[in-house]
Protein backbone atom coordinates (compact mmCIF):
# COMPACT_ATOMS: atom_id res chain seq x y z
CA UNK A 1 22.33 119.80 13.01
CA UNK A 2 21.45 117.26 15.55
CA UNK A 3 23.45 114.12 16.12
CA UNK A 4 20.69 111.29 16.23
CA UNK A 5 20.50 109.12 13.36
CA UNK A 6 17.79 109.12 11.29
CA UNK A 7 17.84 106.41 9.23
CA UNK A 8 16.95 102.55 11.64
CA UNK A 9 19.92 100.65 12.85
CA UNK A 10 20.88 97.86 10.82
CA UNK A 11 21.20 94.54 12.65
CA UNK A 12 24.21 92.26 12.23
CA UNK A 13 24.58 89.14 10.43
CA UNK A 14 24.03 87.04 13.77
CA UNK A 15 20.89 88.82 14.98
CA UNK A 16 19.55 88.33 11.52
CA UNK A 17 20.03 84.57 11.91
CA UNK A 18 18.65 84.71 15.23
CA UNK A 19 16.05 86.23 14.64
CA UNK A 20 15.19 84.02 11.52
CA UNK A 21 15.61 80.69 13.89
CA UNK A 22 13.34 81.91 16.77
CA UNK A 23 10.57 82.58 13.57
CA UNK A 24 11.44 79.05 12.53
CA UNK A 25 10.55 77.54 16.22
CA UNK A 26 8.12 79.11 16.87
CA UNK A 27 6.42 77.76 13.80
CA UNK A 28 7.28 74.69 14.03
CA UNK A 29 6.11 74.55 17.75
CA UNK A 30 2.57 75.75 16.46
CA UNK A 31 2.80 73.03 13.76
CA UNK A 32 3.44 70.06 15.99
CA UNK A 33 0.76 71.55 18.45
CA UNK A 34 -2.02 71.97 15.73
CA UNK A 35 -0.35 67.75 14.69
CA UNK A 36 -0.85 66.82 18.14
CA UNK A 37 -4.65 68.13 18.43
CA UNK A 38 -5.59 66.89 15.16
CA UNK A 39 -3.95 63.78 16.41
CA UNK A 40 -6.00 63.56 19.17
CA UNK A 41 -9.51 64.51 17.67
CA UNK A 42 -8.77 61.73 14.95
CA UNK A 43 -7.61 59.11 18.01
CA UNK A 44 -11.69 60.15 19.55
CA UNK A 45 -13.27 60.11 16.40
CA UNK A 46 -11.95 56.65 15.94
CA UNK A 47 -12.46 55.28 19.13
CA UNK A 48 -16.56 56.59 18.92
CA UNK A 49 -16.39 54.75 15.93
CA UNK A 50 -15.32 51.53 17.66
CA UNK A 51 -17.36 51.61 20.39
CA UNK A 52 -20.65 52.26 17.39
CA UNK A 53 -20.09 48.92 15.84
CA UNK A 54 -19.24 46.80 18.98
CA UNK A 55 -22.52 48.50 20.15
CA UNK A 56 -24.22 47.54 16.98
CA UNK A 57 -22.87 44.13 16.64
CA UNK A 58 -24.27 43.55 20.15
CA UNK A 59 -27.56 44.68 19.10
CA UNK A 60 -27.45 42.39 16.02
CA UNK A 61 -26.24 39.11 18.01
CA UNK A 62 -29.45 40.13 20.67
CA UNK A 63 -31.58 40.44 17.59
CA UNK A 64 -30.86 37.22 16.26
CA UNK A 65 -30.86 35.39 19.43
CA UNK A 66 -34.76 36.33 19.85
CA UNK A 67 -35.18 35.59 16.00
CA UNK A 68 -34.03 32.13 16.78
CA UNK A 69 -35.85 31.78 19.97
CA UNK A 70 -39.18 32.83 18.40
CA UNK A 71 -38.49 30.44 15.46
CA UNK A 72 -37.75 27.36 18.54
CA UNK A 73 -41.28 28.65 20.18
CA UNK A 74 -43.43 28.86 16.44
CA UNK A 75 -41.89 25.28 15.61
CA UNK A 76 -42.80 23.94 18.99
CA UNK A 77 -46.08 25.17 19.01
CA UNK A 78 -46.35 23.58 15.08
CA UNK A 79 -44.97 20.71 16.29
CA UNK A 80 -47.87 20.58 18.97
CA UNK A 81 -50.19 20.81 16.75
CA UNK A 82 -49.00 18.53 14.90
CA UNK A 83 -48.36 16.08 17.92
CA UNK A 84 -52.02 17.08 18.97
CA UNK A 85 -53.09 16.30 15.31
CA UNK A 86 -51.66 12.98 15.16
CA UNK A 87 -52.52 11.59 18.88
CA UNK A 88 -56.17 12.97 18.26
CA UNK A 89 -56.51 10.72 14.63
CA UNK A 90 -54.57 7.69 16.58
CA UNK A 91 -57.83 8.38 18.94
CA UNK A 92 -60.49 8.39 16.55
CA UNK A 93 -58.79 5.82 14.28
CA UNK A 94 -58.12 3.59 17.21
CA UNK A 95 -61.99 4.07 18.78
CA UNK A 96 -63.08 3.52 15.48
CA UNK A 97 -61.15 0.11 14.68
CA UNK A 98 -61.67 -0.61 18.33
CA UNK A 99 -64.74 -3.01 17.43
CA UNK A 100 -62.83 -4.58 14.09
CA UNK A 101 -59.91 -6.05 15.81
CA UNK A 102 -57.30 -6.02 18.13
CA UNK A 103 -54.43 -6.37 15.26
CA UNK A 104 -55.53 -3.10 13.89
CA UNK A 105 -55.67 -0.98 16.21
CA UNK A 106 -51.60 -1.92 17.38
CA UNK A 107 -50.87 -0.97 13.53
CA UNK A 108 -52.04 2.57 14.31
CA UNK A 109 -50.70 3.32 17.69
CA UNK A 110 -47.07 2.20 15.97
CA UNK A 111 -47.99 4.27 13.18
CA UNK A 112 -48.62 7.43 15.41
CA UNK A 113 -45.28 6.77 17.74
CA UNK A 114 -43.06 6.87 14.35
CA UNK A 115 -45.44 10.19 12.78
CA UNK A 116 -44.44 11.60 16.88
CA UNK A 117 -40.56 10.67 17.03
CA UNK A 118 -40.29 12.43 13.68
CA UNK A 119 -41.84 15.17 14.84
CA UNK A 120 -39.73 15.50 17.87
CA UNK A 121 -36.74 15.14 15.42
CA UNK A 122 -38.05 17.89 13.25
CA UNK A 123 -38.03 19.99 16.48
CA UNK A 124 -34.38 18.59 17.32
CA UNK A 125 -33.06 19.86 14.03
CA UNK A 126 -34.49 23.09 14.08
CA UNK A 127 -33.13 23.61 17.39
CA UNK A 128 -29.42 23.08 16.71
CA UNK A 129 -29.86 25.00 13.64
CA UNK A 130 -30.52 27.58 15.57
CA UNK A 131 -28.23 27.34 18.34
CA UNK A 132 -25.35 27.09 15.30
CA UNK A 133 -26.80 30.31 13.38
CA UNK A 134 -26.56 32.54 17.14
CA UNK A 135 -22.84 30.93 17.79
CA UNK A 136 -21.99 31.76 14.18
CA UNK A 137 -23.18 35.34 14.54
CA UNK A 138 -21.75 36.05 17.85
CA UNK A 139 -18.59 34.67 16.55
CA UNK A 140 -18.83 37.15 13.50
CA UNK A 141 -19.54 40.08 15.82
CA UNK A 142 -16.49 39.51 17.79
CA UNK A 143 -14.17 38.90 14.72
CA UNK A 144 -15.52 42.53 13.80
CA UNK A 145 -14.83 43.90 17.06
CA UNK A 146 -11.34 42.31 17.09
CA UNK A 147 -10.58 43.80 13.56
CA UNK A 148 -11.73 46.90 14.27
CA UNK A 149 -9.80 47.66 17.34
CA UNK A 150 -6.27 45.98 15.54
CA UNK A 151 -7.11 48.75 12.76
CA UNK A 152 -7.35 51.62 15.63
CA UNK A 153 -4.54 50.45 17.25
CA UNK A 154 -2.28 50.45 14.33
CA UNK A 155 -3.58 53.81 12.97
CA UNK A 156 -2.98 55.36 16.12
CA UNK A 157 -0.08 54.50 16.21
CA UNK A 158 1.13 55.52 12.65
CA UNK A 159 -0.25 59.10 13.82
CA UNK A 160 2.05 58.97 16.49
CA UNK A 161 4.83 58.17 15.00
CA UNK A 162 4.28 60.66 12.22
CA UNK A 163 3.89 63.31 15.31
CA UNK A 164 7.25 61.94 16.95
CA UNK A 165 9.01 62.29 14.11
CA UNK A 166 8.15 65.89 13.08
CA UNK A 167 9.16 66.55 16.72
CA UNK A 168 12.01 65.35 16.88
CA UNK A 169 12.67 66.67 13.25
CA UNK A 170 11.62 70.71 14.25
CA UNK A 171 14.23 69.97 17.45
């Protein structure tokens, strides 16, 4: 008969425990690992994310500053017209009353200053309507902004807490 054993060696309690620890670490190192990178990947996502709406708030603020400034050139050029319209009847009216009398013709020119300054005032309004709308929209774009980046922020940071804490926790 030959003296080596057969059967395998049985390990002691200790090694056994061991053995069962180093399992346990390295798991949990591959845990916090696979935490950390889907930490991260979130953290990118997030900040693309950002960076898309301050990009399209920009865009909207841009759009609505032309909007207003082709609404300011239409309502000038109506207002032309319109100033055009009215100094070109004070014309005719005024040629025409020219030969009645001299009382006449000051009732029209006063009538076509007041039909002008209202004009102008029409023009004035529409302007700082505008010029309200655009600061009102810009100011919405960067409350957005602002919001968006507080959310980020306090995400990211409840992600790396979370990831702290299992750290610590598999230590």
């Amino acid at each position: 008969m030959s003296t080596n054993v057969t059967e395998p060696e049985e390990k002691g309690f200790f090694e056994k425990v061991k053995e069962t620890i180093g399992n346990l670490w390295e798991g949990t190192k591959d845990t916090a690992e696979d935490v950390k990178e889907a930490a991260e990947d979130k953290y990118e996502d997030l900040k693309g994310k950002v960076t898309a709406k301050k990009a399209t708030a920009a865009k909207e603020v841009a759009t609505a500053k032309t909007a207003v400034a082709h609404k300011a050139e239409a309502t000038k050029a109506a207002v032309a017209k319109k100033i055009e319209a009215a100094t070109d009847k004070a014309k005719t009216a005024a040629a025409d009353v020219k030969a009645k009398a001299a009382e006449k013709t000051k009732a029209i020119a006063t009538k076509a200053k007041a039909e002008t300054a209202s004009v102008k005032k029409e023009v004035a309004d529409v302007k700082a309507k505008a010029n309200a709308k655009a600061k009102t929209i810009t100011a919405n774009a960067k409350d957005a902004a602002t919001s968006a980046k507080k959310t980020i922020a306090s995400k990211t940071e409840k992600v790396a807490a979370t990831v702290k804490k299992k750290a610590e926790a598999s230590k």
